[in-house]
C-alpha atoms as a PDB file:
ATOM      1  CA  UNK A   1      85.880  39.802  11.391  1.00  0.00           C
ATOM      2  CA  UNK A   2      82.539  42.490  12.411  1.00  0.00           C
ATOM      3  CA  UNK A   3      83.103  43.221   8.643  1.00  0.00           C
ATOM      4  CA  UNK A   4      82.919  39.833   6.919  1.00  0.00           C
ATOM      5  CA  UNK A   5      80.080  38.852   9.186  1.00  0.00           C
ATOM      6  CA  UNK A   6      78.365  42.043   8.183  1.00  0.00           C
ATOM      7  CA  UNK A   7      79.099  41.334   4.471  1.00  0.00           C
ATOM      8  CA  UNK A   8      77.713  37.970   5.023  1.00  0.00           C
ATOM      9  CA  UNK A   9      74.624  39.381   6.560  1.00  0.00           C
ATOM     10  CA  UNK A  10      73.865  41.634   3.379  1.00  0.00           C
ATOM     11  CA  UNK A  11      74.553  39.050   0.685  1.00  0.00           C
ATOM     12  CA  UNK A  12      72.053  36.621   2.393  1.00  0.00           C
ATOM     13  CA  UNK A  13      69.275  39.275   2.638  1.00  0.00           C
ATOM     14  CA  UNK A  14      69.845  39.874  -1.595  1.00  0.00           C
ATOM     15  CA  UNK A  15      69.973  36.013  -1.864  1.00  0.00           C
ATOM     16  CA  UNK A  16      66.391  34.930  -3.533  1.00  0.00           C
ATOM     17  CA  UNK A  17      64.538  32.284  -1.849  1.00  0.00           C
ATOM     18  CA  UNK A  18      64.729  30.019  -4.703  1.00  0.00           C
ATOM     19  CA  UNK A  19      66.545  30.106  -8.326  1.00  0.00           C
ATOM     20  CA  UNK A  20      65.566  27.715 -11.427  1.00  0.00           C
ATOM     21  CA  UNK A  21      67.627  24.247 -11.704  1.00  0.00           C
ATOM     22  CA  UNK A  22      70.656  25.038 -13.450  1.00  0.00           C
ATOM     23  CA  UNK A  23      72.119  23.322 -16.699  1.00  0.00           C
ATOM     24  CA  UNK A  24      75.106  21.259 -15.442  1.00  0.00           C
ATOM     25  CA  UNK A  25      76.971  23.346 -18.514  1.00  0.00           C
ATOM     26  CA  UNK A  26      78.063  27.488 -17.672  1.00  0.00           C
ATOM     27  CA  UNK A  27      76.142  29.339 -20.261  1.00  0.00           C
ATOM     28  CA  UNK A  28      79.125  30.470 -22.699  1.00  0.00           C
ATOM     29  CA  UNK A  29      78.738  34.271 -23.605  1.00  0.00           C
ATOM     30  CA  UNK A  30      82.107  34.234 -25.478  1.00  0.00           C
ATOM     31  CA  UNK A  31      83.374  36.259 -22.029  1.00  0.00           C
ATOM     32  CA  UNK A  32      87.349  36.528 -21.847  1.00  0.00           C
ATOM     33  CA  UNK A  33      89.427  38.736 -19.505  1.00  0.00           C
ATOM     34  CA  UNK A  34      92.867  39.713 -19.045  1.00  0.00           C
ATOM     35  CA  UNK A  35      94.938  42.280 -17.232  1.00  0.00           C
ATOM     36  CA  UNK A  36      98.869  43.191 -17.977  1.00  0.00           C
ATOM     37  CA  UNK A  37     101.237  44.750 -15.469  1.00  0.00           C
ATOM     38  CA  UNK A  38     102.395  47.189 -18.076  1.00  0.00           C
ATOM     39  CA  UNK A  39      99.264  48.587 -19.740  1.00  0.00           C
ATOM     40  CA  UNK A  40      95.659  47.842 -18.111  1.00  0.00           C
ATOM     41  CA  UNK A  41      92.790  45.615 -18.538  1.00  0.00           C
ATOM     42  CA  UNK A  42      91.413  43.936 -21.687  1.00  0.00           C
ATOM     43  CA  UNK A  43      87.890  42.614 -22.145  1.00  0.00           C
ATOM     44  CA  UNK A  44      86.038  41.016 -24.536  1.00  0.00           C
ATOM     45  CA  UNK A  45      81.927  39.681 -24.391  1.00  0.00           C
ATOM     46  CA  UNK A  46      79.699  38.811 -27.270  1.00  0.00           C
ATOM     47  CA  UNK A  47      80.510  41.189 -29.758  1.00  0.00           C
ATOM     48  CA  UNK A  48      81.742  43.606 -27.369  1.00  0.00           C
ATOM     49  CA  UNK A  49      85.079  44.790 -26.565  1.00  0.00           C
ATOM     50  CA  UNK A  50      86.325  47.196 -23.337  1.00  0.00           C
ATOM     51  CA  UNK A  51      89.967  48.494 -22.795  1.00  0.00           C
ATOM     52  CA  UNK A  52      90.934  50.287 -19.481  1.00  0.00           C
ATOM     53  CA  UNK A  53      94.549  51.561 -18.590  1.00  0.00           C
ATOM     54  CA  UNK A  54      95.928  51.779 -15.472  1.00  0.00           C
ATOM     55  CA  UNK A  55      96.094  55.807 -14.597  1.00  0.00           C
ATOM     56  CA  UNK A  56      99.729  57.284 -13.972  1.00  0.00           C
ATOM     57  CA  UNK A  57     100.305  56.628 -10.143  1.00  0.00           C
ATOM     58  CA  UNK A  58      98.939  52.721 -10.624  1.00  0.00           C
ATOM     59  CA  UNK A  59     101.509  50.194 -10.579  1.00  0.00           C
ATOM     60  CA  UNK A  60     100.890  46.401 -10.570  1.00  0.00           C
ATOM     61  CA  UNK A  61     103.121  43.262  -9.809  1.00  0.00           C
ATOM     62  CA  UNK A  62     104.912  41.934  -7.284  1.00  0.00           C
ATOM     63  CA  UNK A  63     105.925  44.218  -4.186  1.00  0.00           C
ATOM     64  CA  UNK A  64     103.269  46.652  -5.428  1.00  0.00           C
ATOM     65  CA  UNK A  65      99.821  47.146  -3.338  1.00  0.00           C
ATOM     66  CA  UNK A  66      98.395  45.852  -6.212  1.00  0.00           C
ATOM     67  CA  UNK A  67      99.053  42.357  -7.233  1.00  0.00           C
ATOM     68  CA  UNK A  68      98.277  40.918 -10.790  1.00  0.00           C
ATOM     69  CA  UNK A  69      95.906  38.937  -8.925  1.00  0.00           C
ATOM     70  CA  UNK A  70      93.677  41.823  -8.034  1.00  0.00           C
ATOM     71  CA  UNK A  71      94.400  42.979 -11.406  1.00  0.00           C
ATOM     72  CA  UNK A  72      92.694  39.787 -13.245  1.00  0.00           C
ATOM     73  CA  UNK A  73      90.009  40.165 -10.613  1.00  0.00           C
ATOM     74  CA  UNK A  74      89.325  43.165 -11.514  1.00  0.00           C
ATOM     75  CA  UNK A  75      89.217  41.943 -15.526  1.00  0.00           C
ATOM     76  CA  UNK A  76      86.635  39.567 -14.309  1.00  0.00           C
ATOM     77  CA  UNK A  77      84.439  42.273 -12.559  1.00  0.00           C
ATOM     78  CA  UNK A  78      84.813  44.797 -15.643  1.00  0.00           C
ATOM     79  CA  UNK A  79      83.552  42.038 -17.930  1.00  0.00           C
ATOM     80  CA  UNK A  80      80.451  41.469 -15.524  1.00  0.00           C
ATOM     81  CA  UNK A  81      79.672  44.806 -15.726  1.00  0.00           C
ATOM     82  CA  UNK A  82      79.702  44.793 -19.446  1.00  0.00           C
ATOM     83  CA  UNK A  83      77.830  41.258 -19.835  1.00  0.00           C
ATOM     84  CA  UNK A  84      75.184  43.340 -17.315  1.00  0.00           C
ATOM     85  CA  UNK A  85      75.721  46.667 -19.594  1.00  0.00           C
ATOM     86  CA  UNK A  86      74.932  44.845 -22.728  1.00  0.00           C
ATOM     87  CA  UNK A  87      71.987  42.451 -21.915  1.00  0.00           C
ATOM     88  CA  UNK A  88      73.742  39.923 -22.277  1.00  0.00           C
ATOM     89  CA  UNK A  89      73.189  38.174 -18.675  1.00  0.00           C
ATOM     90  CA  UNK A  90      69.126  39.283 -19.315  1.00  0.00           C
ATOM     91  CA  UNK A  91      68.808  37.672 -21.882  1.00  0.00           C
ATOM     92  CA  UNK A  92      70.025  34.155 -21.184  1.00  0.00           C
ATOM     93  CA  UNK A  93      67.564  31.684 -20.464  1.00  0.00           C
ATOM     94  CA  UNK A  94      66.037  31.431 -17.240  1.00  0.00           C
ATOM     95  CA  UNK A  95      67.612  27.778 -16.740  1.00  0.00           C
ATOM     96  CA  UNK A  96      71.025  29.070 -17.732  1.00  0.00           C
ATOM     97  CA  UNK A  97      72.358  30.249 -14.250  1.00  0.00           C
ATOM     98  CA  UNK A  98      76.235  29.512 -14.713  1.00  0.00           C
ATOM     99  CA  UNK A  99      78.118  32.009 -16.659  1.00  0.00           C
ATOM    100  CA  UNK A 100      81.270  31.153 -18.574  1.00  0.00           C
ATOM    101  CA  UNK A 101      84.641  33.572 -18.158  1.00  0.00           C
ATOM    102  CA  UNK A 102      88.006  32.408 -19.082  1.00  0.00           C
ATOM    103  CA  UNK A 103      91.200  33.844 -17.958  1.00  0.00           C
ATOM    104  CA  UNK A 104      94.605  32.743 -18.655  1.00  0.00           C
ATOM    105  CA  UNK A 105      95.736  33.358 -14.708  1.00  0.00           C
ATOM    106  CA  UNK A 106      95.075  29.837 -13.152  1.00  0.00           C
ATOM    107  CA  UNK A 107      95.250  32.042 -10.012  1.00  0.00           C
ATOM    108  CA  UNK A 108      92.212  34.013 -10.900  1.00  0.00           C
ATOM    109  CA  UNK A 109      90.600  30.729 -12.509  1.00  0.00           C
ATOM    110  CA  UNK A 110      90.713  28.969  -9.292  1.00  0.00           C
ATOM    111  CA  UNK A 111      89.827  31.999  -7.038  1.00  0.00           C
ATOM    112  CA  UNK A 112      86.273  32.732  -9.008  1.00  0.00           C
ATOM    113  CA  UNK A 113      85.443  28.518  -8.388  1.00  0.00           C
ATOM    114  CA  UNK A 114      86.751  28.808  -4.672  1.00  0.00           C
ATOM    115  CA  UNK A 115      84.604  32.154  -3.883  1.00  0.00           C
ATOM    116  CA  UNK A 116      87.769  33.545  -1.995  1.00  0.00           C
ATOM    117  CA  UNK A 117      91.323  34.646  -1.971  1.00  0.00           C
ATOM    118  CA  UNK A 118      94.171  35.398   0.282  1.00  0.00           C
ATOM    119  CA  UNK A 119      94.588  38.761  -0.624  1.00  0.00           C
ATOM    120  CA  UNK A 120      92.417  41.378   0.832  1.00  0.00           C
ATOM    121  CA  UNK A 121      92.132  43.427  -1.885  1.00  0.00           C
ATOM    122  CA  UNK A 122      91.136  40.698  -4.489  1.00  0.00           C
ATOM    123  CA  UNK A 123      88.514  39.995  -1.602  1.00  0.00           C
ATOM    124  CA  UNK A 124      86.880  43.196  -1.850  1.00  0.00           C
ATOM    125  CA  UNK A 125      86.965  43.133  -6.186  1.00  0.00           C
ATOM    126  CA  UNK A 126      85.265  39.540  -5.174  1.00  0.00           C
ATOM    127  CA  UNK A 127      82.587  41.387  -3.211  1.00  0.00           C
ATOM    128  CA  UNK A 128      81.861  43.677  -5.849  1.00  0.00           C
ATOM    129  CA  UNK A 129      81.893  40.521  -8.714  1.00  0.00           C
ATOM    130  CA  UNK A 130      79.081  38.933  -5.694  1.00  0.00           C
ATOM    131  CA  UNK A 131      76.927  41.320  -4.942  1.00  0.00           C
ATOM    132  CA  UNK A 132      76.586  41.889  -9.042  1.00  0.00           C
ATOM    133  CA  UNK A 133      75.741  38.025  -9.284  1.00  0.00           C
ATOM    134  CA  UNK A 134      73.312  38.554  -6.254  1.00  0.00           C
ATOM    135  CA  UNK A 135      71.502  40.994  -8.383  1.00  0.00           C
ATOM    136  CA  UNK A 136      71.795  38.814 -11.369  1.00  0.00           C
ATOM    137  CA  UNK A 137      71.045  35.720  -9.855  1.00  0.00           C
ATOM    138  CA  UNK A 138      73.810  34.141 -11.087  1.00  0.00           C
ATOM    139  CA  UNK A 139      76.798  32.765 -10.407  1.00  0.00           C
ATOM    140  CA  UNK A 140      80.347  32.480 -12.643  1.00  0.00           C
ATOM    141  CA  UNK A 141      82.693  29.424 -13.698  1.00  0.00           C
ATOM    142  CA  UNK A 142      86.291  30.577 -14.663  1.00  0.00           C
ATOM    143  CA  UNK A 143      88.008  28.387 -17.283  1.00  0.00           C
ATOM    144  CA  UNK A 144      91.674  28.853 -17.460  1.00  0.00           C
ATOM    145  CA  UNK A 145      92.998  29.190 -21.317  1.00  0.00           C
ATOM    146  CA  UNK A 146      96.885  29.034 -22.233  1.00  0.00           C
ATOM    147  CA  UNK A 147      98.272  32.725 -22.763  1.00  0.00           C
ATOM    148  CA  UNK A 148      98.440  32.282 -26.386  1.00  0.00           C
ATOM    149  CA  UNK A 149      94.253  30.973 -26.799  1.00  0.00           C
ATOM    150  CA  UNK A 150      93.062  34.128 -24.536  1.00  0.00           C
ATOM    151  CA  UNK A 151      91.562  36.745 -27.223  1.00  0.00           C
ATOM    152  CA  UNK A 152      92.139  40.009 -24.697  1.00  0.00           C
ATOM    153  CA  UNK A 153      95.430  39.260 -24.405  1.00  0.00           C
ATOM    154  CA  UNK A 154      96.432  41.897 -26.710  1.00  0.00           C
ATOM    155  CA  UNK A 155      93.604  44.105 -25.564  1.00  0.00           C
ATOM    156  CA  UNK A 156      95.038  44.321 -21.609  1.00  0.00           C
ATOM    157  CA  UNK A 157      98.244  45.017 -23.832  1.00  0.00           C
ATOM    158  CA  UNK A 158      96.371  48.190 -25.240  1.00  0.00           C
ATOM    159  CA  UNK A 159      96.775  46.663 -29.055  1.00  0.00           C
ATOM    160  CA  UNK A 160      93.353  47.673 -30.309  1.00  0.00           C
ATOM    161  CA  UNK A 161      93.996  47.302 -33.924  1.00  0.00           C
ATOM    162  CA  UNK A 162      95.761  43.886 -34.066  1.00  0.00           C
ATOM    163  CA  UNK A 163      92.842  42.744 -31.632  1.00  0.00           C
ATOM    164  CA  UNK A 164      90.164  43.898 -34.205  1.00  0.00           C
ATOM    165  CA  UNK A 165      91.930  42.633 -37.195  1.00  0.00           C
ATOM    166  CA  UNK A 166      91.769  39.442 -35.290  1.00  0.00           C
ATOM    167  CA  UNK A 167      88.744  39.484 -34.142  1.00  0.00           C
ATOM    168  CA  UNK A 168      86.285  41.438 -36.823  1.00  0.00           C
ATOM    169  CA  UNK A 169      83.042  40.048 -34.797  1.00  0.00           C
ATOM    170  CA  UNK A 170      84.031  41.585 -32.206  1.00  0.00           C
ATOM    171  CA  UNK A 171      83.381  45.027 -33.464  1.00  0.00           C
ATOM    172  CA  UNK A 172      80.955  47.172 -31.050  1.00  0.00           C
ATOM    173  CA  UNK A 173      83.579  49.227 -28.238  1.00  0.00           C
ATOM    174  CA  UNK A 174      81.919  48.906 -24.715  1.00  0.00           C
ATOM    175  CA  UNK A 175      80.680  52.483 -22.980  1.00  0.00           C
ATOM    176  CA  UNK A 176      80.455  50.999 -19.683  1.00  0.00           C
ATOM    177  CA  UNK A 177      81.720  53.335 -16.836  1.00  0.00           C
ATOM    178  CA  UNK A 178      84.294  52.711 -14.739  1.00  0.00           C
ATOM    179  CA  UNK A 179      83.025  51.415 -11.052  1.00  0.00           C
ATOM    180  CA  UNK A 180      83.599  54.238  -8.572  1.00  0.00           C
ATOM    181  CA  UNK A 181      85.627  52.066  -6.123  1.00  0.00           C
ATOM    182  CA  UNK A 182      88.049  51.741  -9.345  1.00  0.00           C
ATOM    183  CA  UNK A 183      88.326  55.368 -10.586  1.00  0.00           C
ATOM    184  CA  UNK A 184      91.807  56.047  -8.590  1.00  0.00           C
ATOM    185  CA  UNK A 185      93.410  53.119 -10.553  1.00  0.00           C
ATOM    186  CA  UNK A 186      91.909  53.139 -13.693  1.00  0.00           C
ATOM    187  CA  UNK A 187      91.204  55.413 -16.841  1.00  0.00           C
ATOM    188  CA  UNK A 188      89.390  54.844 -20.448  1.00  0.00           C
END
């Protein structure tokens, strides 16, 4: 409970006093996320595109300490780190506050409107996602998409090729480091 409150504490103090009025409409930054049990994470911004595999001791799913939940989480962090990375969240017009990112885990979806989860873990990803929105001064809107409309599906699958024969816009391969808190579970 001391740590929430504290956690509260610092995101108010990063909090600006005041932010522009928003358009009622997320800016759309062609973000999409998704994470697979089996292989890793798969990301895709702009015309930007970021694969990460879980390293050999990681396991995912149920009865793991890592749920898939986390896992998406995590997706949606990566990306904001990339949309950061790549200018893409600088550049947006000063009005343009909300940020677009669809997933096709209604789970994740509805945990990035809510602000919370009831997993711990996802919790602290969600710190990490909020403290880079602090910064940002921003804030995200998750749009769920059926399996079979999400573009990194095959990426979090760690099918490059049929992703960029899909996708040929999508051409330039993210160099954004892995976060530090993430390094046990994930490699490039």
């Amino acid at each position: 409970m001391q740590a929430d409150l504290t956690w509260i504490q610092y995101i108010m103090r990063k909090l600006p006093n005041e932010m522009p009025l928003s358009s009622p409409e997320p800016l759309d930054i062609e973000w999409w996320g998704d994470a697979s049990t089996s292989f890793g994470i798969g990301v895709a911004v702009g015309t930007f595109w970021g694969v990460w595999r879980w390293t050999t001791e990681m396991r995912v799913g149920p009865r793991q300490e890592y749920d898939i939940g986390w896992a998406e989480a995590v997706a949606v962090e990566l990306g904001l780190h990339m949309a950061i990375y790549h200018g893409l969240i600088a550049s947006r017009p000063t009005n343009r506050n909300a940020i677009l990112v669809r997933s096709d885990n209604m789970g994740i979806a509805t945990v990035i409107n809510k602000g919370r989860s009831r997993s711990r873990k996802t919790n602290i990803v969600l710190k990490h996602i909020y403290e880079l929105c602090t910064a940002q001064r921003i804030h995200l809107i998750a749009q769920h998409v059926p399996g079979r409309l999400n573009i990194s599906d095959v990426l979090s699958r760690g099918d490059i090729a049929t992703f960029l024969k899909a996708f040929p816009n999508i051409s330039t391969q993210t160099s954004v480091p892995i976060p530090h808190h993430l390094a046990l579970q994930l490699t490039l």
